[in-house]
N, C-alpha and C. Protein backbone atom coordinates (compact mmCIF):
# COMPACT_ATOMS: atom_id res chain seq x y z
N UNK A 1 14.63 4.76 86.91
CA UNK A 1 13.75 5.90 86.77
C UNK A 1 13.27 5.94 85.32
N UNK A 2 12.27 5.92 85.31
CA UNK A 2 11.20 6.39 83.83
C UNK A 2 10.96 7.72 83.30
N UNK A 3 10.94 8.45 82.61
CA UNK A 3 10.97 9.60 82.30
C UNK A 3 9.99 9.64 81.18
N UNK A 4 8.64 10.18 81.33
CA UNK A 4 7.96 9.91 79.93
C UNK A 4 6.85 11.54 79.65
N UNK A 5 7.35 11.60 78.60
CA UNK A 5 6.24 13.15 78.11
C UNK A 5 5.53 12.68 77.26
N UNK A 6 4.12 13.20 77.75
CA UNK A 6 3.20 13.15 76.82
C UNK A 6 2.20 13.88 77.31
N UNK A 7 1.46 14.47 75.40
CA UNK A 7 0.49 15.75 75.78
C UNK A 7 -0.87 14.98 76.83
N UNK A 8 -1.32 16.18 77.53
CA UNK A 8 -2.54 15.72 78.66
C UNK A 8 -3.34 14.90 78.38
N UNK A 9 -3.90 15.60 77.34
CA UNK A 9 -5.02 14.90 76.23
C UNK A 9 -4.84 13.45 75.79
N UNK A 10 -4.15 12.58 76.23
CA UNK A 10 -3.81 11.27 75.76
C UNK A 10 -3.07 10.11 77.01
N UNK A 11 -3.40 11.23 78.53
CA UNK A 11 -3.16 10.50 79.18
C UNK A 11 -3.95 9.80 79.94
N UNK A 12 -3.95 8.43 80.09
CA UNK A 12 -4.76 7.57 80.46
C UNK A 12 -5.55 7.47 81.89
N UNK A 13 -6.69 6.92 82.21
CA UNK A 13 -7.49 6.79 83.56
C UNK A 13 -6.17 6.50 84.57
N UNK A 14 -5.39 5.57 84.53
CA UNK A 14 -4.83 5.33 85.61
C UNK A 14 -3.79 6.47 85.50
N UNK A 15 -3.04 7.31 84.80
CA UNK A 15 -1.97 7.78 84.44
C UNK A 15 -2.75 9.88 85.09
N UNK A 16 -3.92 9.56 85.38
CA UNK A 16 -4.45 10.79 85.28
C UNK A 16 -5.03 10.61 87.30
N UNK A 17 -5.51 9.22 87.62
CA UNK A 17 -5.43 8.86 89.26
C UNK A 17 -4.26 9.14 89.63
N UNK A 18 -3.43 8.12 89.25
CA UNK A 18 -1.63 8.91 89.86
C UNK A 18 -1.13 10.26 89.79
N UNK A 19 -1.46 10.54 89.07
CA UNK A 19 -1.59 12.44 88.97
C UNK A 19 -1.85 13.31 90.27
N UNK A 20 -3.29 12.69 90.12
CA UNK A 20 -4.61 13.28 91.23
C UNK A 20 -3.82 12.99 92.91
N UNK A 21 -2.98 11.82 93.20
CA UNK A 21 -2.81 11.26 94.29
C UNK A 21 -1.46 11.91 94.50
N UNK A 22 -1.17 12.56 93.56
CA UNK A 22 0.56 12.54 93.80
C UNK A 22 0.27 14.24 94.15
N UNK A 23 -0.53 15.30 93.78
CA UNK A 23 -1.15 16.37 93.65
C UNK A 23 -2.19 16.28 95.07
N UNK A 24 -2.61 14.93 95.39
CA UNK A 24 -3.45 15.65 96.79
C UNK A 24 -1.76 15.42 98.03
N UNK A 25 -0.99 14.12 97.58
CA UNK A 25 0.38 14.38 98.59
C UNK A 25 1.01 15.33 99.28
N UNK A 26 1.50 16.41 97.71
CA UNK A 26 1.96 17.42 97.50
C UNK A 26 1.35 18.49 98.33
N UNK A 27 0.49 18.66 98.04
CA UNK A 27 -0.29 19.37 98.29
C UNK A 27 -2.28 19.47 99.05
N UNK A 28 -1.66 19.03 100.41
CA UNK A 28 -2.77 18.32 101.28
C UNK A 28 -3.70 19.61 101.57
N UNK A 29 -5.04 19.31 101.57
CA UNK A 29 -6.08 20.38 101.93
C UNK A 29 -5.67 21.34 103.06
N UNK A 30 -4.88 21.29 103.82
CA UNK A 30 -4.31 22.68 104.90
C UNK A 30 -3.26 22.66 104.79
N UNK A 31 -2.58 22.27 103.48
CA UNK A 31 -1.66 23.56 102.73
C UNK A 31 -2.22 24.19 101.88
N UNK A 32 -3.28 23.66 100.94
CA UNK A 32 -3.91 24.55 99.66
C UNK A 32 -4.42 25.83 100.72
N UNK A 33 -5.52 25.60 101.61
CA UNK A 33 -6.00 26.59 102.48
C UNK A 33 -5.43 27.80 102.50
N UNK A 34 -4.17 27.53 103.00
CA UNK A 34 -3.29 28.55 102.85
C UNK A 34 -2.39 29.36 101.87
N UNK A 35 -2.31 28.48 101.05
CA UNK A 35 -1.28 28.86 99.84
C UNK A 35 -1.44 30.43 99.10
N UNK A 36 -0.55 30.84 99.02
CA UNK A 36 -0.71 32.47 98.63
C UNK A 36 -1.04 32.47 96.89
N UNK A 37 -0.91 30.86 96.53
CA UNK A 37 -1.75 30.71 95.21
C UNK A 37 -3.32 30.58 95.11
N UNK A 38 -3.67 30.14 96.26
CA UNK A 38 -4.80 29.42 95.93
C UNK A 38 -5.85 30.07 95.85
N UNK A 39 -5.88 31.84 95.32
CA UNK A 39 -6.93 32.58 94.84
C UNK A 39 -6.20 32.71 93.23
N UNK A 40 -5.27 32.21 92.40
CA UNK A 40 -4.80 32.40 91.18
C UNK A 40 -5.90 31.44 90.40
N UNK A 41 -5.53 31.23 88.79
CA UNK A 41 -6.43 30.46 87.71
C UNK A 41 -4.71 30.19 87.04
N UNK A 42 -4.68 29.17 87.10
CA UNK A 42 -3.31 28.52 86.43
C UNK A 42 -3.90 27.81 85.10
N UNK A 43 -2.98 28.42 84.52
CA UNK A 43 -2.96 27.32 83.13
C UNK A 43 -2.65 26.07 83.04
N UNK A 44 -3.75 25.14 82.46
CA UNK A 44 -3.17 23.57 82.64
C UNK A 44 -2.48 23.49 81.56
N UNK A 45 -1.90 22.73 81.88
CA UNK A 45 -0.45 22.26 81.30
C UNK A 45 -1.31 21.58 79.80
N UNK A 46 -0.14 21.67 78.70
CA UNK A 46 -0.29 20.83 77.54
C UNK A 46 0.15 19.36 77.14
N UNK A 47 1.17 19.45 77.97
CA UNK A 47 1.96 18.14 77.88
C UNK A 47 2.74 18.32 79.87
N UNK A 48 2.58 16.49 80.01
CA UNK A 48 2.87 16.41 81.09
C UNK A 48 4.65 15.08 81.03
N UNK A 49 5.17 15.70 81.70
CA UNK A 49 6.60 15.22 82.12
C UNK A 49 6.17 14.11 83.34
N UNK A 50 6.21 12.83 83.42
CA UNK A 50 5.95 12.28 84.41
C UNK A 50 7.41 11.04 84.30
N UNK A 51 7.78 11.42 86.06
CA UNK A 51 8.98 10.55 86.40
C UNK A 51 8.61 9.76 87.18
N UNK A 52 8.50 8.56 86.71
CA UNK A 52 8.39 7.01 88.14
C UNK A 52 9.35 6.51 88.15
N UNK A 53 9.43 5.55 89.27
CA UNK A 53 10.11 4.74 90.28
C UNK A 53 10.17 3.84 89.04
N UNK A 54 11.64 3.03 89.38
CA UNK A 54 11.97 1.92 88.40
C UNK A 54 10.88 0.79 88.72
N UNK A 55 10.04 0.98 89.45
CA UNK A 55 8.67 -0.05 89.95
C UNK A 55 7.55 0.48 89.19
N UNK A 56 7.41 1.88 88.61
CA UNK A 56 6.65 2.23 87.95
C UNK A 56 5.42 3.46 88.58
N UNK A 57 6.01 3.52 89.95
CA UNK A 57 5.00 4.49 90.65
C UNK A 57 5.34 6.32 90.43
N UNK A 58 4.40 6.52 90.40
CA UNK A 58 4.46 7.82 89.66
C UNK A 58 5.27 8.85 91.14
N UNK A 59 6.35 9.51 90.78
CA UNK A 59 6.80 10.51 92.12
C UNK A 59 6.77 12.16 91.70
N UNK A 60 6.94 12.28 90.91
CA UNK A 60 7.08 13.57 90.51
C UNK A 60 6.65 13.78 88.82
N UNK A 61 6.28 15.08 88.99
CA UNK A 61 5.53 15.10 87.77
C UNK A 61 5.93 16.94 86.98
N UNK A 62 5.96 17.46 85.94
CA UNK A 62 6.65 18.62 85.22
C UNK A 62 5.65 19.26 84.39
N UNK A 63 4.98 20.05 84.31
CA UNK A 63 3.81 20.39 83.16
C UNK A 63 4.19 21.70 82.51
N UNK A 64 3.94 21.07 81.26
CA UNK A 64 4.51 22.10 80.01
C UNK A 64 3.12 22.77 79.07
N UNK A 65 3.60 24.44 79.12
CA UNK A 65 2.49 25.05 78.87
C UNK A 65 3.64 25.95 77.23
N UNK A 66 2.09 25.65 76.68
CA UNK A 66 2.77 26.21 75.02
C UNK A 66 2.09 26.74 74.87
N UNK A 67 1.91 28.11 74.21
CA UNK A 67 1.37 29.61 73.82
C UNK A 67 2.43 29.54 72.43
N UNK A 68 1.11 30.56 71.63
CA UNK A 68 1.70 31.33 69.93
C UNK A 68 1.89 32.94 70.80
N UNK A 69 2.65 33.14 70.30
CA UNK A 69 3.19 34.75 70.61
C UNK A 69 3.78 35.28 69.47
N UNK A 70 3.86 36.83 69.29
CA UNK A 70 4.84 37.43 68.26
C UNK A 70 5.87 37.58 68.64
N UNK A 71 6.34 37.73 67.71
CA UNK A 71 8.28 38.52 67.86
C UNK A 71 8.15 39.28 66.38
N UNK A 72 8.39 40.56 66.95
CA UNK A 72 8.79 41.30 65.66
C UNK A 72 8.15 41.10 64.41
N UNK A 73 6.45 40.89 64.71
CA UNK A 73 5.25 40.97 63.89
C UNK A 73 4.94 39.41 63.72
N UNK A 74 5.91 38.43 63.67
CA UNK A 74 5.83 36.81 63.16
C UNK A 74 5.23 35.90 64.33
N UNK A 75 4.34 35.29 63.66
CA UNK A 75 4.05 34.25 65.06
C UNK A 75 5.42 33.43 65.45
N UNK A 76 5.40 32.90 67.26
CA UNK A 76 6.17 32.40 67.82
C UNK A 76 6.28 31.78 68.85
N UNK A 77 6.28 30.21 68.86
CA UNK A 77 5.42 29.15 70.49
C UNK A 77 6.61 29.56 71.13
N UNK A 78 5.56 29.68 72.57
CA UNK A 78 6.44 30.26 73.45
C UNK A 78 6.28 29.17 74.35
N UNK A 79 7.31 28.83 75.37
CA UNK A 79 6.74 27.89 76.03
C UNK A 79 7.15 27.63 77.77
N UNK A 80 6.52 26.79 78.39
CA UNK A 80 7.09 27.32 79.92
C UNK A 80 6.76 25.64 80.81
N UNK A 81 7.61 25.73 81.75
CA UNK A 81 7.34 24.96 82.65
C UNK A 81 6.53 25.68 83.97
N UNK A 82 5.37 24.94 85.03
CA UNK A 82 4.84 24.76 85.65
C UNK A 82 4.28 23.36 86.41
N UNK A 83 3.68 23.62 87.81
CA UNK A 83 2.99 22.31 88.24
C UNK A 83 4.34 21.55 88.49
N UNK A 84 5.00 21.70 89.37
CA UNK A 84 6.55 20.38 89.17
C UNK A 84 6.15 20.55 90.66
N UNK A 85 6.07 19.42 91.22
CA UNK A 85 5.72 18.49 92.14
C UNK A 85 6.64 16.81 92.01
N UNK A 86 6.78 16.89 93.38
CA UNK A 86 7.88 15.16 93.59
C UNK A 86 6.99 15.03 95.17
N UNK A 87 6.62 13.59 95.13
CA UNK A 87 6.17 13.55 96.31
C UNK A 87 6.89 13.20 97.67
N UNK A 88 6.55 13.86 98.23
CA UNK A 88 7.66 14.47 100.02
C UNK A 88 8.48 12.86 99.94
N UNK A 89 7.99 12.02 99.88
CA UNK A 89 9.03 10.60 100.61
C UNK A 89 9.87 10.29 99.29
N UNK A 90 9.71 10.73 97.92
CA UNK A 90 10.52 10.79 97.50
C UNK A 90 11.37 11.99 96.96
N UNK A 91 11.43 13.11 97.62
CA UNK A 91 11.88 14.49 97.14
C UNK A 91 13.71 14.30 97.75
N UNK A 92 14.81 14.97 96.71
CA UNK A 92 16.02 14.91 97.39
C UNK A 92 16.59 14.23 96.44
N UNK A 93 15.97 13.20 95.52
CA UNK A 93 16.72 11.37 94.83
C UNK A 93 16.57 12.21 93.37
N UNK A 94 16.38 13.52 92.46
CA UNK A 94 16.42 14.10 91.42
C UNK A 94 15.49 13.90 90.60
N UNK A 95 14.48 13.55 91.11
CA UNK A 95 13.24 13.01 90.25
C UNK A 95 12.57 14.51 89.77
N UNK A 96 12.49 15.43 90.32
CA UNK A 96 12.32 16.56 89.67
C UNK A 96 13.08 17.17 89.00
N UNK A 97 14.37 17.34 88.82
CA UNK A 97 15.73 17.67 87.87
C UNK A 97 15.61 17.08 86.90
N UNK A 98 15.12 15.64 86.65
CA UNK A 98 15.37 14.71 85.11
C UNK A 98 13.95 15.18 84.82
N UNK A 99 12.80 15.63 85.78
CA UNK A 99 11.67 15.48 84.93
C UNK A 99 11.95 17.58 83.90
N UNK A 100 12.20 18.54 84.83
CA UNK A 100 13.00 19.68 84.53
C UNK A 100 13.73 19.28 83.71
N UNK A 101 14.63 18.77 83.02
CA UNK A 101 15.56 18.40 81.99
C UNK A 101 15.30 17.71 81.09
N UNK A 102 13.81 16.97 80.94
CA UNK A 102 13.39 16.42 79.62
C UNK A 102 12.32 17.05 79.26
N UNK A 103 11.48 18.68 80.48
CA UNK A 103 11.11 19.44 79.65
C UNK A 103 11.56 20.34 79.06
N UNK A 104 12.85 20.78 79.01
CA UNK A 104 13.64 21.55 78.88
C UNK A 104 14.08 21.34 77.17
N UNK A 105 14.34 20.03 77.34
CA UNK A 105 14.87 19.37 76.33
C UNK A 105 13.93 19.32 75.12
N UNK A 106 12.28 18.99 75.65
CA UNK A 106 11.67 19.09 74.88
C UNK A 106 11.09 20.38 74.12
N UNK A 107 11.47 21.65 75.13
CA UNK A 107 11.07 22.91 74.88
C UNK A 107 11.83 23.41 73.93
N UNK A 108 12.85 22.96 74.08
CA UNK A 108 14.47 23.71 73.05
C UNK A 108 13.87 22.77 71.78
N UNK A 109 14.14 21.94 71.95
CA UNK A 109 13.97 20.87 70.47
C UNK A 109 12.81 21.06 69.52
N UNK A 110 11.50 21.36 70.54
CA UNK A 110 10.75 21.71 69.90
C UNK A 110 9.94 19.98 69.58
N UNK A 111 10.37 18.96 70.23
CA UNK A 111 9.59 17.95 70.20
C UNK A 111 8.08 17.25 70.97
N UNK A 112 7.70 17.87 71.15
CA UNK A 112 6.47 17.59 72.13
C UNK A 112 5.64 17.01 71.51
């Protein structure tokens, strides 16, 4: 398993198709139809968590959203996970847990 973060903005034509394919999987036109999201405006992600197959195929994917906020008058990045998707034939094998745990990792650390 591969585990790789990197911000949106620098991810590549093919790295942005596997995205798109793993996102129409997930989520096929008569489930969006229905989805009790699919009148929302989601924030795209800043940096994307993407976990492939030791073959290199993209299965699940983690998107990390960073905001400035205050605390007690001082600016302060706030930050969140969204968009975590594993595609159905591979969901169950933890490909969403390691991709959850290296944004996690990256959120605390502050390395993105």
């Amino acid at each position: 398993m591969r585990v790789d973060l990197k911000p949106v903005a620098t991810l590549d034509d093919d790295e942005r198709a596997a995205l798109k394919a793993l996102t129409g999987a997930v989520y096929p036109p008569e489930v969006v139809v229905v989805s009790p999201g699919r009148h929302f405006q989601w924030a795209p992600p800043d940096y994307s968590v993407l976990v492939c197959t030791p073959e290199g195929e993209l299965v699940s994917h983690v998107g990390i959203v960073v905001r400035t906020g205050t605390l007690d008058g001082a600016a302060v990045k706030i930050g969140g996970v969204g968009s975590v998707k594993t595609h159905p034939q591979a969901q169950g094998r933890g490909y969403a847990s390691a991709g959850l745990r290296r944004a996690a990792t990256a959120l605390h650390d502050d390395h993105q």
